[in-house]
C-alpha atoms as a PDB file:
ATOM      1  CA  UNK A   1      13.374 -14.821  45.251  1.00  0.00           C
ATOM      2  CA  UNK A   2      15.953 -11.757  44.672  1.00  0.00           C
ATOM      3  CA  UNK A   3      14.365  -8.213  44.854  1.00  0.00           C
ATOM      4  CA  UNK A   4      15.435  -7.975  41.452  1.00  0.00           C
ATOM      5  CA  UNK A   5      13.295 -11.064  39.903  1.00  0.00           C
ATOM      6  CA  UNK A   6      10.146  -9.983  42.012  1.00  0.00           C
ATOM      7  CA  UNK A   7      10.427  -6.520  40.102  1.00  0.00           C
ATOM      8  CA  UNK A   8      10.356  -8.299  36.947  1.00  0.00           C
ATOM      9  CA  UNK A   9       7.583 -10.689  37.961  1.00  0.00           C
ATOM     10  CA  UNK A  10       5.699  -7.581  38.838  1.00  0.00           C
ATOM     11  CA  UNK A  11       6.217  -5.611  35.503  1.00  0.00           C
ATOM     12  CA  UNK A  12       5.540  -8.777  33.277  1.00  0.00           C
ATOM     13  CA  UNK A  13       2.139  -8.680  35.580  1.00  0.00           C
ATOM     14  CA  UNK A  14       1.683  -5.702  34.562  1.00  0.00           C
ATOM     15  CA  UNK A  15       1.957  -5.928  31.182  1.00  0.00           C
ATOM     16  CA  UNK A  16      -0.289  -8.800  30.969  1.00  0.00           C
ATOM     17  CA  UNK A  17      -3.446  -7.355  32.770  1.00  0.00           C
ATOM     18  CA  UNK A  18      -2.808  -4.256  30.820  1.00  0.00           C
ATOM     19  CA  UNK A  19      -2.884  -6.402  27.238  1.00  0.00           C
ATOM     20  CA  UNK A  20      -5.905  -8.718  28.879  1.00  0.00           C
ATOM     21  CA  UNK A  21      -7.546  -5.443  29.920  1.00  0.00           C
ATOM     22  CA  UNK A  22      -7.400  -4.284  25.909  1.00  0.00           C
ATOM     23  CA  UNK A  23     -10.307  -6.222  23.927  1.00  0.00           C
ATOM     24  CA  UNK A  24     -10.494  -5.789  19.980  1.00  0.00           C
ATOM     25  CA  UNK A  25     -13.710  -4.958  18.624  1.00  0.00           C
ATOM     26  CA  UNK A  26     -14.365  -7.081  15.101  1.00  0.00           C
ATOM     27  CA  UNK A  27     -15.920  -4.194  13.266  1.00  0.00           C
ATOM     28  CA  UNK A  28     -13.136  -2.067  13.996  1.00  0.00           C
ATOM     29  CA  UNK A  29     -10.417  -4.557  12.990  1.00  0.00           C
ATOM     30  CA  UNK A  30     -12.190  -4.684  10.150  1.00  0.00           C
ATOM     31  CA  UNK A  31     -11.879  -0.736   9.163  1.00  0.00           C
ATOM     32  CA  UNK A  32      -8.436  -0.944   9.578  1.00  0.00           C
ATOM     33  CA  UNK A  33      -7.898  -3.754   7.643  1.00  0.00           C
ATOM     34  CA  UNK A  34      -9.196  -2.121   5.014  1.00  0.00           C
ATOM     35  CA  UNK A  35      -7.611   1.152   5.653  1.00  0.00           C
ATOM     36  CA  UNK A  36      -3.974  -1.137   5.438  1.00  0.00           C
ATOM     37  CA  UNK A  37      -5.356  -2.300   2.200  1.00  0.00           C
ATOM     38  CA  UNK A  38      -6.293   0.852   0.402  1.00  0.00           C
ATOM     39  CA  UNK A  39      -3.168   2.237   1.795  1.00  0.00           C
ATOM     40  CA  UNK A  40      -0.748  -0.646   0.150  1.00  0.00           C
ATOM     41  CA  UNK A  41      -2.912  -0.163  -3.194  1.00  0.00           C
ATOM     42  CA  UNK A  42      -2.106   3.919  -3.135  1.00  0.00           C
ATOM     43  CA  UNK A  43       1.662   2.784  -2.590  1.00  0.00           C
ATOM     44  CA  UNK A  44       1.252   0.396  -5.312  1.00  0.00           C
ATOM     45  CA  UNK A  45       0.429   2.734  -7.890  1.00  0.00           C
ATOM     46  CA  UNK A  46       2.469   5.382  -6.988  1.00  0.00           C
ATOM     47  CA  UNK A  47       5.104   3.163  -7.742  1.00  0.00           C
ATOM     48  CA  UNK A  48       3.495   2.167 -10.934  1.00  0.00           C
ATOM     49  CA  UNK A  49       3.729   5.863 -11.760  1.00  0.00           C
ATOM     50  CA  UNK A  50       7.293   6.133 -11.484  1.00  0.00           C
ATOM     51  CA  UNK A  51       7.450   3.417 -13.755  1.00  0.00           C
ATOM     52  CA  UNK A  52       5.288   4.886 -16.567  1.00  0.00           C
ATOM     53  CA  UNK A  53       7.485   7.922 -15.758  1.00  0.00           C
ATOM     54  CA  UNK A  54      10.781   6.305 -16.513  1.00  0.00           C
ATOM     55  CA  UNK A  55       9.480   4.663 -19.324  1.00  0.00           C
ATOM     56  CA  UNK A  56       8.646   7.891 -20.759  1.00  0.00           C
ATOM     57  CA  UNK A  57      12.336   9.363 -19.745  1.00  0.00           C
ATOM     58  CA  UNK A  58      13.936   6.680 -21.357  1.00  0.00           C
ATOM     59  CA  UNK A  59      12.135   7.265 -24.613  1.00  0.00           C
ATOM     60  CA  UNK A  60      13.190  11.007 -24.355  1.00  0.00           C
ATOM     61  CA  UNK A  61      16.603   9.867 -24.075  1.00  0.00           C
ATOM     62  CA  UNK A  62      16.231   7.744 -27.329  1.00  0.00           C
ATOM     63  CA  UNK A  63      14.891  10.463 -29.126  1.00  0.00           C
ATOM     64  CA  UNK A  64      18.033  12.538 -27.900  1.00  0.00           C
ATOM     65  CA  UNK A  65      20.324  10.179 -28.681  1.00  0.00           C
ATOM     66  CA  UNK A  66      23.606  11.007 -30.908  1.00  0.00           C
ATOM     67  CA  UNK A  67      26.060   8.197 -31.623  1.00  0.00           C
ATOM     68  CA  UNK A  68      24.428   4.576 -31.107  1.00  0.00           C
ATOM     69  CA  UNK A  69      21.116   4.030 -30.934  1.00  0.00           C
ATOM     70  CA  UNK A  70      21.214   0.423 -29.168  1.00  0.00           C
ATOM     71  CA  UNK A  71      22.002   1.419 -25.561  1.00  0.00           C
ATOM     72  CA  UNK A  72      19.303   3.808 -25.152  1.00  0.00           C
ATOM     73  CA  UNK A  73      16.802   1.272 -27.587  1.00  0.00           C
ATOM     74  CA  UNK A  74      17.918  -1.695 -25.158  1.00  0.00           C
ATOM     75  CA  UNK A  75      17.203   0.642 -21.809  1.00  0.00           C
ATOM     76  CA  UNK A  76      13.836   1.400 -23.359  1.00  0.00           C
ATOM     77  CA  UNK A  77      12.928  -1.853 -23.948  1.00  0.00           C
ATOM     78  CA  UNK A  78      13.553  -2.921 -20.555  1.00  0.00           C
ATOM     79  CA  UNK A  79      11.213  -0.091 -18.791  1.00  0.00           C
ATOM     80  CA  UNK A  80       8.545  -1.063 -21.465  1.00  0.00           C
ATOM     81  CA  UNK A  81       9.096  -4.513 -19.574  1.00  0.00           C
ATOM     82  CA  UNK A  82       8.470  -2.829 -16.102  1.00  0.00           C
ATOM     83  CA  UNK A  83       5.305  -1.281 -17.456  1.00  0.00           C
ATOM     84  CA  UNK A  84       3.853  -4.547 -18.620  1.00  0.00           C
ATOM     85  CA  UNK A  85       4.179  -5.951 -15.024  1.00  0.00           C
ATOM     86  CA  UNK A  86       3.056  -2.859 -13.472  1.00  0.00           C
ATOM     87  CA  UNK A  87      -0.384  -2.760 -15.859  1.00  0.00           C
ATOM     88  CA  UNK A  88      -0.456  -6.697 -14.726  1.00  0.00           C
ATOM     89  CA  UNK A  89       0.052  -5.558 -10.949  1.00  0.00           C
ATOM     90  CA  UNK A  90      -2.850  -3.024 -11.681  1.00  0.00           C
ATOM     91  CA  UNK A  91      -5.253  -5.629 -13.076  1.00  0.00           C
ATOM     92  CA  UNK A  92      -4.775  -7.962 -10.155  1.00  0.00           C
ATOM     93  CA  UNK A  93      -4.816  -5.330  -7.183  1.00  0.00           C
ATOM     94  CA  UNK A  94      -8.068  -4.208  -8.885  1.00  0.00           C
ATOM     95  CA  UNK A  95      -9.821  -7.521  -9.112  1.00  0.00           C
ATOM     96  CA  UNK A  96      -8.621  -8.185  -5.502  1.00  0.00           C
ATOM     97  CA  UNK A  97      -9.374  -4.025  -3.965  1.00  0.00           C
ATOM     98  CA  UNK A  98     -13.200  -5.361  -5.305  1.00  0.00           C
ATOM     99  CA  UNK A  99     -13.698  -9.010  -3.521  1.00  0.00           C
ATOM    100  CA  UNK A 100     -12.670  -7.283  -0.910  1.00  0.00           C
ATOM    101  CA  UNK A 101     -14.456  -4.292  -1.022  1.00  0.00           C
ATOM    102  CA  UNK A 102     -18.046  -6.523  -1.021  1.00  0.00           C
ATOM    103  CA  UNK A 103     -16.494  -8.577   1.751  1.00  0.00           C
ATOM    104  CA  UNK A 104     -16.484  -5.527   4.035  1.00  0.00           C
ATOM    105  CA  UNK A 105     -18.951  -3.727   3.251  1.00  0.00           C
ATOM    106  CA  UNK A 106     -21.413  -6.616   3.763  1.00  0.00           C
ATOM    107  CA  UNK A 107     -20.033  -7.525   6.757  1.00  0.00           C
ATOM    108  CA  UNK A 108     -20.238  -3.582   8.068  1.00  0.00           C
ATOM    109  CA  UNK A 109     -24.128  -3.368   7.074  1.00  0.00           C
ATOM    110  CA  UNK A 110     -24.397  -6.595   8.993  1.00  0.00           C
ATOM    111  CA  UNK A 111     -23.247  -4.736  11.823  1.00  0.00           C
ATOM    112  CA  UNK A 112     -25.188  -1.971  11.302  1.00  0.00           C
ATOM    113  CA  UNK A 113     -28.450  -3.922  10.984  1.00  0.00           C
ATOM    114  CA  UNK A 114     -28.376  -5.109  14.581  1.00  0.00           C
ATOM    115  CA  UNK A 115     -28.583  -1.603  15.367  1.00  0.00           C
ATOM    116  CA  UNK A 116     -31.434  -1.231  17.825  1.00  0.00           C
ATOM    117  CA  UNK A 117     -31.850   2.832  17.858  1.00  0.00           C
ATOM    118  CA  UNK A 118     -33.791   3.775  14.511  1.00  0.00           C
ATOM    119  CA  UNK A 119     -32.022   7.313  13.829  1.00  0.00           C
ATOM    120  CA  UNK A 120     -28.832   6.010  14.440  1.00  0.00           C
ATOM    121  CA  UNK A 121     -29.392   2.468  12.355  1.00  0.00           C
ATOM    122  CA  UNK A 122     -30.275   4.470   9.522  1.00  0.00           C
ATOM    123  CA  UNK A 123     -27.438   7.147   9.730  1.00  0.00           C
ATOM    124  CA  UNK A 124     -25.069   4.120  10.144  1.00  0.00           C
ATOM    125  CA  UNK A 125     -26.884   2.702   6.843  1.00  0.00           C
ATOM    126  CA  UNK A 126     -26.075   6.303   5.340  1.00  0.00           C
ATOM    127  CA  UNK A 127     -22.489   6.268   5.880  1.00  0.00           C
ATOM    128  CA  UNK A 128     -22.574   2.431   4.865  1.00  0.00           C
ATOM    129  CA  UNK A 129     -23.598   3.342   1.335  1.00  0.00           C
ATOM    130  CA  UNK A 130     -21.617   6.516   1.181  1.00  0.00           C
ATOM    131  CA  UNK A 131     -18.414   3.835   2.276  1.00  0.00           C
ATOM    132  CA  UNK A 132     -19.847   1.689  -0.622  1.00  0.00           C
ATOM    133  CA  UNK A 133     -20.255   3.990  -3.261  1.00  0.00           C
ATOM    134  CA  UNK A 134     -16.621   5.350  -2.535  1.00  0.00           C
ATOM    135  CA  UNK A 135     -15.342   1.681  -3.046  1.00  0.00           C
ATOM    136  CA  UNK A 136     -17.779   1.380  -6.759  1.00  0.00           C
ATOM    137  CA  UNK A 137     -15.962   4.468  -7.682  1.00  0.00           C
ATOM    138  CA  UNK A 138     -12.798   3.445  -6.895  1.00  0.00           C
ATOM    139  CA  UNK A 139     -13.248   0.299  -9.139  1.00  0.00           C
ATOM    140  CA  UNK A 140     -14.300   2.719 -11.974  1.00  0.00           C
ATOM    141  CA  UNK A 141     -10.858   4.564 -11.640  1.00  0.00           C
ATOM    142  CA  UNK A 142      -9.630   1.356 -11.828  1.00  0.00           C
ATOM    143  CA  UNK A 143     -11.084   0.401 -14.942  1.00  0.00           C
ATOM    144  CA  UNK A 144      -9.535   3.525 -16.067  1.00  0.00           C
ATOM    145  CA  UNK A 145      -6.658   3.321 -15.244  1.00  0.00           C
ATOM    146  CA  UNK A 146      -6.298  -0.172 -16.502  1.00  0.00           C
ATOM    147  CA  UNK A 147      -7.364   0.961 -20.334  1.00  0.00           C
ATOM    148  CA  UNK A 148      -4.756   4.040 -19.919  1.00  0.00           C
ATOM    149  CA  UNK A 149      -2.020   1.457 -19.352  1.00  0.00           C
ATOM    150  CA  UNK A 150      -3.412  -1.161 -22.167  1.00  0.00           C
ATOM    151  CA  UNK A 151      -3.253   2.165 -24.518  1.00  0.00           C
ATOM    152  CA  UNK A 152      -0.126   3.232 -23.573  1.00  0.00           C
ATOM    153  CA  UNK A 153       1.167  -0.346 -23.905  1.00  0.00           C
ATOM    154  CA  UNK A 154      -0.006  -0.480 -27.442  1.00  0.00           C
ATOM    155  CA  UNK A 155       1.986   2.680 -28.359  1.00  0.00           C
ATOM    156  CA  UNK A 156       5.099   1.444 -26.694  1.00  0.00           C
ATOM    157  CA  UNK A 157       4.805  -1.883 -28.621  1.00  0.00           C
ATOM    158  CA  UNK A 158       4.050  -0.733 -31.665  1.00  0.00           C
ATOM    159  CA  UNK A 159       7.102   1.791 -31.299  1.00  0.00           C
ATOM    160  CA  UNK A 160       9.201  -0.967 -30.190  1.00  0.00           C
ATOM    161  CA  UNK A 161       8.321  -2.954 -33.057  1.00  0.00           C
ATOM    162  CA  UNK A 162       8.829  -0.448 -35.662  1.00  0.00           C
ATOM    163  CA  UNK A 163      12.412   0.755 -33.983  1.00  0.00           C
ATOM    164  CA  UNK A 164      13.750  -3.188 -33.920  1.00  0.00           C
ATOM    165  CA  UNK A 165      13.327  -3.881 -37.228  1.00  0.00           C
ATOM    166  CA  UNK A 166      14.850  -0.363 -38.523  1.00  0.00           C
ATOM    167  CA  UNK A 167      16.830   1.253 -35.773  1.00  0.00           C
ATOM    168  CA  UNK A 168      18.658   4.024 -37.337  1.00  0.00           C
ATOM    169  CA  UNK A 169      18.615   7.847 -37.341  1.00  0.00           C
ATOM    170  CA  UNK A 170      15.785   8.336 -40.515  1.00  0.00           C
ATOM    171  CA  UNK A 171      13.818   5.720 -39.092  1.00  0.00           C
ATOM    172  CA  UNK A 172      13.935   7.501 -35.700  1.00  0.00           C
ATOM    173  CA  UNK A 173      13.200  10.541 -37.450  1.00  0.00           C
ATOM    174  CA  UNK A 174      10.088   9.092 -39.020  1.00  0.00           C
ATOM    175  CA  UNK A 175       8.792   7.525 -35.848  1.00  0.00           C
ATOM    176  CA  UNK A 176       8.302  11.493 -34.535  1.00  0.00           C
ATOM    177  CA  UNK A 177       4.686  11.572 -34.415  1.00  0.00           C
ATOM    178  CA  UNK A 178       4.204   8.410 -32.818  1.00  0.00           C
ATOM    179  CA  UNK A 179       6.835   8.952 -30.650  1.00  0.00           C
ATOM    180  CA  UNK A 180       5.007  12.141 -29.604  1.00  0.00           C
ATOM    181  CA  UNK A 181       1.363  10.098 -29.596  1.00  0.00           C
ATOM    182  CA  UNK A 182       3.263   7.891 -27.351  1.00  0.00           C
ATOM    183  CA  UNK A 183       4.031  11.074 -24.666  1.00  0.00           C
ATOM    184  CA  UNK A 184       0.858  11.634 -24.656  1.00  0.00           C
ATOM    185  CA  UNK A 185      -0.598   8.576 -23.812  1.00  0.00           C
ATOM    186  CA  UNK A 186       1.890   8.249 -20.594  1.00  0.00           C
ATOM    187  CA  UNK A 187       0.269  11.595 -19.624  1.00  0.00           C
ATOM    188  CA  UNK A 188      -3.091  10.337 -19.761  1.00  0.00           C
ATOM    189  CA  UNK A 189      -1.694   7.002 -17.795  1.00  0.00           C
ATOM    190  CA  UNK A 190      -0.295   8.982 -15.014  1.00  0.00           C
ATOM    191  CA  UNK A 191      -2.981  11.179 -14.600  1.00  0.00           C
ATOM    192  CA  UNK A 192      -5.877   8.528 -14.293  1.00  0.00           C
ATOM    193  CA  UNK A 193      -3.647   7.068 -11.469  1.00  0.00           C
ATOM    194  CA  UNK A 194      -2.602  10.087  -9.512  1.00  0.00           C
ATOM    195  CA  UNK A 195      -7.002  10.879  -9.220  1.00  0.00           C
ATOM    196  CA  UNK A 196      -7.198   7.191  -8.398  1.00  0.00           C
ATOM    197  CA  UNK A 197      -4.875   7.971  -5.669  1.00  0.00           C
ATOM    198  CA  UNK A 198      -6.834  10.496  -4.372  1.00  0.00           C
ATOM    199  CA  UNK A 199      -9.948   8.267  -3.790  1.00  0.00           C
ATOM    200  CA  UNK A 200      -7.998   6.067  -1.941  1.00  0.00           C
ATOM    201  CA  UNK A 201      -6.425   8.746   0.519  1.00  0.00           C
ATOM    202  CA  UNK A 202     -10.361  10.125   1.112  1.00  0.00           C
ATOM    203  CA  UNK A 203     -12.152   6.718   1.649  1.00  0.00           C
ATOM    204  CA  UNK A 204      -9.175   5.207   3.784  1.00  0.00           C
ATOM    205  CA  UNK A 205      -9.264   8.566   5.368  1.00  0.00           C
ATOM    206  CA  UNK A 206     -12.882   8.077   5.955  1.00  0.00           C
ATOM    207  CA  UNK A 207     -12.619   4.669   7.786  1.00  0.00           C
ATOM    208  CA  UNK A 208      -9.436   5.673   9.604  1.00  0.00           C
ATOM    209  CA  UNK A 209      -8.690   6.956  12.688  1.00  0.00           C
ATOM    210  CA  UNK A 210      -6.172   9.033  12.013  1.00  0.00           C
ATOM    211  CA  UNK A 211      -5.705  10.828   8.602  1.00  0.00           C
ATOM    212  CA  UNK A 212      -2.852  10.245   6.191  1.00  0.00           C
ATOM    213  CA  UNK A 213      -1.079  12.976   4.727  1.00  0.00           C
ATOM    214  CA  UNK A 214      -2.321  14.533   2.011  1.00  0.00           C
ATOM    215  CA  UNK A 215       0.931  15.397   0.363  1.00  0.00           C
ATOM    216  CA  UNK A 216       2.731  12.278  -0.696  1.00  0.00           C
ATOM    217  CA  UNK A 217       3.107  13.368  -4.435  1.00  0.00           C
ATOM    218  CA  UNK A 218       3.786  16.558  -6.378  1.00  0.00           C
ATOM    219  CA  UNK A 219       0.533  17.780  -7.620  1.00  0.00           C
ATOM    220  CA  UNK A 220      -1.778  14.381  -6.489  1.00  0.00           C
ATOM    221  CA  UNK A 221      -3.859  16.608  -3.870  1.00  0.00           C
ATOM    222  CA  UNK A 222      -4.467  19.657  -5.966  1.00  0.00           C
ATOM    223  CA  UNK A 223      -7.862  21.321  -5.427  1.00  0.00           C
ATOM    224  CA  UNK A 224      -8.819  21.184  -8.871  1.00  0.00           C
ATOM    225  CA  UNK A 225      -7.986  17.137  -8.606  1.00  0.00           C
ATOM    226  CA  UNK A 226     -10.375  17.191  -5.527  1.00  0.00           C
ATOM    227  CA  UNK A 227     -13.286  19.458  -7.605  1.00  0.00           C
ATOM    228  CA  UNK A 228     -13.276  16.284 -10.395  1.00  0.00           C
ATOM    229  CA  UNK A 229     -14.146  13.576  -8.211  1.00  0.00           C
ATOM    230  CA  UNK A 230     -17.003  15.325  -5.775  1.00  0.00           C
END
């Protein structure tokens, strides 16, 4: 054998006692499964934001609009599209964030129970129900945030009802205060998500070992946003 294949044959030694030497511990699999979780359902409605965002934008942009009104109607019907699947996307990742949510935290107080110290069983049971009543309000903000989007849905159909079957200038005109109601309910939209977000940075932040930035959005980490949800 060359001197050349023995080094290799040592290395890829190497690397295999140092991989066998490396055992994974279920419990803590399990945190960071759930940490990858609540971080891809923080992503996801982020991106849901920027939606409701655009939507909003592109009904500015109607409003604005001098010349013909059936570019900028047509654009705004398509990001009223991208809303509806984002409020469906919302719905789901709910229903699944909470199956999964009982899954682990059952399993953890399983864990915990085999415990065999009696001050440190019952601070473990502590933190277990702090972990859990993180995750119960979590679904709440859910359930918040899906009514904001079935509200601001209703306001975007009704407008694009009304528009399609009169779009010109006086009709436009007369849509004002709806159009403005409309606005508003965006607002509310975005806002239930960005303190959603925030309970999902501080519980995956509590189960992870290292803490994600707190600064992925304009204005989601404000300390009055924090002072709401203690």
């Amino acid at each position: 054998m060359t001197a050349g294949k023995s080094i290799l044959w040592v290395a890829m030694g190497l690397t295999l006692m140092a991989t066998g030497c490396r055992s994974s511990d279920p419990a803590l699999d399990r945190s960071e499964q759930a940490v990858t979780l609540l971080v891809d359902k923080r992503k996801t409605l982020l991106d849901g934001e920027q939606t409701v965002s655009s939507s909003q934008n592109a009904l500015q942009v109607l409003q604005q609009t001098a010349g013909d009104l059936r570019p900028a109607f047509d654009a705004f019907q398509k990001e009223i599209d991208n809303v509806r699947k984002e409020a469906d996307r919302a719905r789901a990742e709910a229903a699944e964030l909470r199956a999964r949510a009982i899954a682990y935290c059952t399993a953890r107080q399983s864990d915990v129970s085999t415990i065999s110290n009696d001050n440190m069983r019952k601070t473990a049971e502590t933190r277990t129900a702090q972990v859990r009543d993180s995750y119960e309000h979590i679904d709440a903000l859910y359930t918040d945030v899906n009514a904001a989007y079935a509200a601001y849905l209703r306001n975007l159909n009704d407008l694009q009802t009304y528009l399609a079957n009169e779009l010109n200038y006086p009709a436009l005109h007369s849509a004002q205060p709806w159009v403005a109601e409309s606005q508003a309910s965006g607002e509310s939209l975005r806002s239930s998500i960005r303190l959603l977000t925030i309970e999902l940075n501080k519980t995956s932040n509590r189960l992870s070992p290292v803490p994600l930035p707190a600064t992925d959005g304009p204005g989601l980490y404000s300390p009055e946003a924090y002072a709401r949800l203690k």
